[in-house]
Protein backbone atom coordinates (compact mmCIF):
# COMPACT_ATOMS: atom_id res chain seq x y z
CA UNK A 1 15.65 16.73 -13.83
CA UNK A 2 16.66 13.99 -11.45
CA UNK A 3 14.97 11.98 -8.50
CA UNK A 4 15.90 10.07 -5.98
CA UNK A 5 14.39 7.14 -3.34
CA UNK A 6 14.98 7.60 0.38
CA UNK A 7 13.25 6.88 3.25
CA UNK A 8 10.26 9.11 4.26
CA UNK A 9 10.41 10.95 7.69
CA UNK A 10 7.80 12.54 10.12
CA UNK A 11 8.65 15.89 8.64
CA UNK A 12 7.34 15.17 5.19
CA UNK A 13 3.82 14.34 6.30
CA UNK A 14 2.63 17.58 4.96
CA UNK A 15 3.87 16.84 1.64
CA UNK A 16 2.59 13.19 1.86
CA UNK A 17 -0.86 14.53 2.36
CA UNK A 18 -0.47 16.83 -0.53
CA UNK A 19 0.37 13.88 -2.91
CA UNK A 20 -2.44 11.68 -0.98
CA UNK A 21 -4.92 13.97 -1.53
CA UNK A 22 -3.96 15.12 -5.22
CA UNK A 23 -3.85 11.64 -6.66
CA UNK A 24 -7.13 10.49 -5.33
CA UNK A 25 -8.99 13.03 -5.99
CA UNK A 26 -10.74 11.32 -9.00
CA UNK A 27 -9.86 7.40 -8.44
CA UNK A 28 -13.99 6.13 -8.88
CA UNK A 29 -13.43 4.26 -5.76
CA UNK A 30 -11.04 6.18 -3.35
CA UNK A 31 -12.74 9.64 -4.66
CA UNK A 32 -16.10 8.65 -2.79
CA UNK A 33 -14.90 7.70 -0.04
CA UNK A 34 -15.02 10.80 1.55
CA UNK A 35 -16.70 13.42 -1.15
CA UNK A 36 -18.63 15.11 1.38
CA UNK A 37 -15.73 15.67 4.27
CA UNK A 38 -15.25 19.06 4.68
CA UNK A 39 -11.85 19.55 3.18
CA UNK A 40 -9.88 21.05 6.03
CA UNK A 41 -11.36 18.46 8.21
CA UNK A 42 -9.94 16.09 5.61
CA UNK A 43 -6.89 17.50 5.73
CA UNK A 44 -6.25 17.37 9.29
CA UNK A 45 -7.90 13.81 9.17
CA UNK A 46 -4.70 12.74 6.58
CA UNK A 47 -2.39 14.10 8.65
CA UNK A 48 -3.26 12.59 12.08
CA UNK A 49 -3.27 9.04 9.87
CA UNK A 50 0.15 9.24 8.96
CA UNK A 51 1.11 10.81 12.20
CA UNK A 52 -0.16 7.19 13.47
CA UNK A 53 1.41 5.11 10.71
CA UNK A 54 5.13 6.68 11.72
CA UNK A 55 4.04 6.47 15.44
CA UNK A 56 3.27 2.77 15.77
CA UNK A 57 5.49 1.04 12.56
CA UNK A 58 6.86 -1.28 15.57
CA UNK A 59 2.93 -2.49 15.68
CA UNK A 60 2.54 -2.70 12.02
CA UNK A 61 5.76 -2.81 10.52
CA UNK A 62 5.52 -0.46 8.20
CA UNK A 63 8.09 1.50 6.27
CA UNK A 64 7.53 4.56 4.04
CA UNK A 65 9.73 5.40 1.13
CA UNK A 66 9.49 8.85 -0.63
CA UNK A 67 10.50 9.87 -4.19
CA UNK A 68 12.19 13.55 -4.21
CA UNK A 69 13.43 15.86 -7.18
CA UNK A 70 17.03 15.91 -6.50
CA UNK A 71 17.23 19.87 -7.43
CA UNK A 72 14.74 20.70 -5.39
CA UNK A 73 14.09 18.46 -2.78
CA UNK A 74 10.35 18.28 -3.31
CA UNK A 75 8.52 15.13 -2.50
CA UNK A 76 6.39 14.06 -5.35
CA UNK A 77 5.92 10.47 -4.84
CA UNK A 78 5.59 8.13 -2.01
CA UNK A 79 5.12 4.03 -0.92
CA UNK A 80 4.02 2.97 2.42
CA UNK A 81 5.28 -0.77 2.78
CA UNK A 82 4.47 -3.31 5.26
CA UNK A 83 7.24 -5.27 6.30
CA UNK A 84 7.54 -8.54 8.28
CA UNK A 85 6.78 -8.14 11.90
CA UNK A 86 6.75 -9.97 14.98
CA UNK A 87 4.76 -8.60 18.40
CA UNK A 88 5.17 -9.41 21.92
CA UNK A 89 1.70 -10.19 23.87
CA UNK A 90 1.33 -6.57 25.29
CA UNK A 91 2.73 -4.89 21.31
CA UNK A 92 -0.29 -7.43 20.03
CA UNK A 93 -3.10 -6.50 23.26
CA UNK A 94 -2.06 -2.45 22.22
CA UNK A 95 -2.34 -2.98 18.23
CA UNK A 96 -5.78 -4.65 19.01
CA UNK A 97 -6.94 -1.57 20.25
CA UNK A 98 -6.06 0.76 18.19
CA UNK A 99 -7.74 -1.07 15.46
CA UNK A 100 -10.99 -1.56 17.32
CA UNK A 101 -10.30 2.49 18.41
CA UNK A 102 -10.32 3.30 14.68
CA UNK A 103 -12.65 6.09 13.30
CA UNK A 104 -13.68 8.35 10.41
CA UNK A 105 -14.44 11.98 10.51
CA UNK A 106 -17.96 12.90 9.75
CA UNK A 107 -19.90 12.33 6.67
CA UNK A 108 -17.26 9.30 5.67
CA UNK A 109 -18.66 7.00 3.25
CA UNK A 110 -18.97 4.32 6.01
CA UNK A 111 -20.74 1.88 3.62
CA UNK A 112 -18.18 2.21 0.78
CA UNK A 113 -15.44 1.84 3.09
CA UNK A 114 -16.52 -0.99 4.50
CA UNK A 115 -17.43 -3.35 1.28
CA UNK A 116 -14.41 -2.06 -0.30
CA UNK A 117 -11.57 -2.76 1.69
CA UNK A 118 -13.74 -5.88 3.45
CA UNK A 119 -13.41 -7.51 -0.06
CA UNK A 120 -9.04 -6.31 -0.28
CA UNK A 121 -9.25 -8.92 2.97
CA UNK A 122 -11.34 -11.20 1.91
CA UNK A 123 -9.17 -11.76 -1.74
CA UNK A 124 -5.96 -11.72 0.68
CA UNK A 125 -7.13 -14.36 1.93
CA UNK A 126 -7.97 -16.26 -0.70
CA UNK A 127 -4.67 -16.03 -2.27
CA UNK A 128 -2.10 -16.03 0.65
CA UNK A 129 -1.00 -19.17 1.80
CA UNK A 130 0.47 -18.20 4.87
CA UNK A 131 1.88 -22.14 5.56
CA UNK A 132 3.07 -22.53 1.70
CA UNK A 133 3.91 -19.29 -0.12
CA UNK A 134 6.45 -16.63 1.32
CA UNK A 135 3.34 -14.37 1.60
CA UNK A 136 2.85 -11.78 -0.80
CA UNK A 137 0.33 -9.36 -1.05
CA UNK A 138 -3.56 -2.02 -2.86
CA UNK A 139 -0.83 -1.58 -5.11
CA UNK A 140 0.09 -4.26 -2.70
CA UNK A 141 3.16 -6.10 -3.18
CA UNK A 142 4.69 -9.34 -0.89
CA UNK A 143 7.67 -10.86 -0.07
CA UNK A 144 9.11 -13.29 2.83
CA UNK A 145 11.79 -11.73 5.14
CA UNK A 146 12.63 -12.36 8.76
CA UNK A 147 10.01 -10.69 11.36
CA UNK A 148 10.79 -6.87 12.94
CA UNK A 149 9.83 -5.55 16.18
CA UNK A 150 10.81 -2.23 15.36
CA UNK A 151 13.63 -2.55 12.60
CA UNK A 152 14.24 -4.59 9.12
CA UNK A 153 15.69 -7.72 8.96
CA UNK A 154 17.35 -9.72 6.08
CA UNK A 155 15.65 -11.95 4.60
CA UNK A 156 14.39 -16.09 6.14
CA UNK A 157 12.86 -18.96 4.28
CA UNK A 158 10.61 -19.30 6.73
CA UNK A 159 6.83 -18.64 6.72
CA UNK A 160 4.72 -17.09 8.73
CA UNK A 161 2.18 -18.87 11.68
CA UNK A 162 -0.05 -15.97 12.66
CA UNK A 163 -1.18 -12.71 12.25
CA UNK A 164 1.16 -11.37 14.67
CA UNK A 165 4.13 -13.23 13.53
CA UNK A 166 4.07 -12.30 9.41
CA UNK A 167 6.46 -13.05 6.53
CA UNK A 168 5.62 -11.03 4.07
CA UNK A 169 5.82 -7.70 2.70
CA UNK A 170 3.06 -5.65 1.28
CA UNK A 171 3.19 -2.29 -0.86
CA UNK A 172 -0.22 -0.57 0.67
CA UNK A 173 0.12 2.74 -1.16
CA UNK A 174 1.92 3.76 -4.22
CA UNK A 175 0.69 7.80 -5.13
CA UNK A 176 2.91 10.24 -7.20
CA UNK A 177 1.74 13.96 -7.50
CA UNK A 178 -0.47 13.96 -10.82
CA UNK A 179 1.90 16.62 -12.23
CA UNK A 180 4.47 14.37 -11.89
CA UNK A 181 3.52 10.92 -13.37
CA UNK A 182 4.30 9.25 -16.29
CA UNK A 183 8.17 10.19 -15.82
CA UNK A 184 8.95 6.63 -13.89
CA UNK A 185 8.82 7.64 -10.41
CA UNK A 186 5.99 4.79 -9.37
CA UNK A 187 8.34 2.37 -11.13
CA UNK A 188 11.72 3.41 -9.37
CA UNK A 189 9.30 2.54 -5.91
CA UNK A 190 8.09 -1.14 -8.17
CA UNK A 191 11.68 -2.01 -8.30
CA UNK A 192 12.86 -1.55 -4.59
CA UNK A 193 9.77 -3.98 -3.73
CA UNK A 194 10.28 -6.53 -6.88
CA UNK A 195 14.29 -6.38 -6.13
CA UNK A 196 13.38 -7.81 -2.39
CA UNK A 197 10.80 -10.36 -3.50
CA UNK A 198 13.11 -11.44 -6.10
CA UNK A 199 15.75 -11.79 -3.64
CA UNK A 200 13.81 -14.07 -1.90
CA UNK A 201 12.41 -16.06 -4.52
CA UNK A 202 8.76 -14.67 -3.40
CA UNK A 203 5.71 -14.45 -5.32
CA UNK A 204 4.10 -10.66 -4.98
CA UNK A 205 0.17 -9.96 -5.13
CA UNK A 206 -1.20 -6.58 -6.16
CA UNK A 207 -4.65 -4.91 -6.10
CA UNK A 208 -4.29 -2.42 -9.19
CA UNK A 209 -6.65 0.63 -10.71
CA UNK A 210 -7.12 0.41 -14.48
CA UNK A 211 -4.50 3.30 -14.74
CA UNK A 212 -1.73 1.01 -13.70
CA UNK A 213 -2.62 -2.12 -15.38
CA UNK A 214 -0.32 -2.33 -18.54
CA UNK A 215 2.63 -1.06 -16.43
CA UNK A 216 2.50 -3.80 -13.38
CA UNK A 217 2.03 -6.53 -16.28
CA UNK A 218 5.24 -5.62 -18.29
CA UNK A 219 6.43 -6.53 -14.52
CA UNK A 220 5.54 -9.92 -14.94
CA UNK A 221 2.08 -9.61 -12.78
CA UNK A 222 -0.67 -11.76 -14.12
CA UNK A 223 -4.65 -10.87 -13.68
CA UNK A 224 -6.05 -13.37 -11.34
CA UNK A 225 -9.29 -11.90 -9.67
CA UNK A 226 -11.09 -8.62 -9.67
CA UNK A 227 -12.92 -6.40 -7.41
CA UNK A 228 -16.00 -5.07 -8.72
CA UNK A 229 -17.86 -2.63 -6.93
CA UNK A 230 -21.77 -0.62 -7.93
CA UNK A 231 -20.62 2.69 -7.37
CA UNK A 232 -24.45 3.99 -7.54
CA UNK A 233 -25.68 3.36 -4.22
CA UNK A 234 -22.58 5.20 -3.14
CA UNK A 235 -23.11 7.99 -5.18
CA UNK A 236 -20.57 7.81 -7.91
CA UNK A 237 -22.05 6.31 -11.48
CA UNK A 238 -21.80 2.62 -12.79
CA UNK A 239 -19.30 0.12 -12.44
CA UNK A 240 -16.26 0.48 -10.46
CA UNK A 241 -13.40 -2.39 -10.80
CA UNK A 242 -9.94 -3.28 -9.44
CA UNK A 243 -7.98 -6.42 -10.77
CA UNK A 244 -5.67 -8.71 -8.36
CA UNK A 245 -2.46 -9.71 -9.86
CA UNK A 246 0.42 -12.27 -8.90
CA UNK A 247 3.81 -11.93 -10.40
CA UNK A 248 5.94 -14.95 -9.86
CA UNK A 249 9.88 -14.67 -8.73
CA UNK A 250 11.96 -13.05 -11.44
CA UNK A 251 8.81 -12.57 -13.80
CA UNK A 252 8.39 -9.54 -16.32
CA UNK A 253 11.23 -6.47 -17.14
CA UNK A 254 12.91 -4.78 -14.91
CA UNK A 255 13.97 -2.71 -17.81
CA UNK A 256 10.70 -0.89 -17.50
CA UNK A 257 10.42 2.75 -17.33
């Protein structure tokens, strides 16, 4: 059975969702997010996100790879990427609101949401040196390249200065249907990020679940912070952790998998 990397299209959001929804289902964190969202509501809610994600990648730069089964055609794994971007005043007034226009269907786990991706900013912080490294960053994954309005550019040496004007590259999502993991298909998706930030002689941050650990540190990625998160007042049970990683440029095997 073969696979095969392309880029995703507005036509596969269905099958996105699927995956999206399959391989969250029991992450500790990502599960109770939204445990109590009536699942068609859910599903429509999914769908109208990645709707927006194709709709404004000029405003966000991001770019959305898919992993099929060559026989078949099926999707069964997919990486939403944000690439290096550069906004005009009115691209930067519009992305502005949309982010303050952002909502969650009813009975979200406001709370939850709000500590646990508050503290993905807060470490991004920490660790990206916007005026030294070539910024790298849930799997997240960073490298410097030139700055898009709407397209891809090669590759520039030069950092970013502000939000709106961003070398870097992060991996936001990495999700493969459970049914089809541990056959390589979230390390064929690794490689066409690691290739880039190799390319460039960038570093590359990740926020990874216990599942993925040993695989992102026969990469070369080294453990460098956590997030830890009390699941009980959110109503999952104990202790809920991530761990931050930064690979250096050519670190780790890209023999893997």
């Amino acid at each position: 059975m073969g696979f095969q990397v392309l880029p995703a299209e507005v036509s596969d959001i269905p099958e996105i969702v699927t995956v999206h929804q399959a391989s969250w289902v029991n992450d500790p964190i990502i599960g109770q997010l939204m445990p109590d969202v009536d699942s068609k509501v859910k599903y429509d809610y999914d769908i109208e996100y990645y709707k927006n994600k194709f709709e404004t990648k000029a405003l966000t730069g991001a770019v959305m790879h898919k992993v099929v089964e060559t026989e078949t055609g099926k999707l069964v794994a997919f990486a939403k990427w944000k690439y290096p971007y550069s906004l005009t005043s009115e691209q930067q007034a519009e992305k502005a609101r949309l982010d303050l226009n952002r909502s969650y269907p009813t009975s979200t786990n406001v709370e939850l949401y709000e500590q646990f991706f508050g503290r993905i900013d807060t470490l991004r912080k920490k660790y990206l040196d916007e005026e030294k490294d070539y910024c790298e960053s849930s799997l997240t994954l960073l490298s410097s390249t030139s700055p898009i309005s709407s397209t891809i550019s090669p590759s520039s040496t030069t950092c970013c200065s502000t939000i709106n004007d961003c070398f870097f590259t992060v991996l936001h999502l990495l999700i493969v249907l459970p049914s089809y993991q541990r056959q390589g298909l979230g390390t064929m998706l690794i490689r066409e990020g690691l290739a880039a930030a190799d390319r460039d002689n960038a570093r590359t941050y990740i926020e990874a679940s216990p599942m993925g650990l040993g695989l992102y540190k026969k990469f070369g990625w080294k453990e460098i912070d956590d997030i830890v998160i009390d699941m009980r007042p959110h109503g999952g049970t104990g202790i809920a952790s991530e761990k931050c990683l930064m690979r250096e440029p050519g670190a780790g095997d890209f023999r893997v998998g």
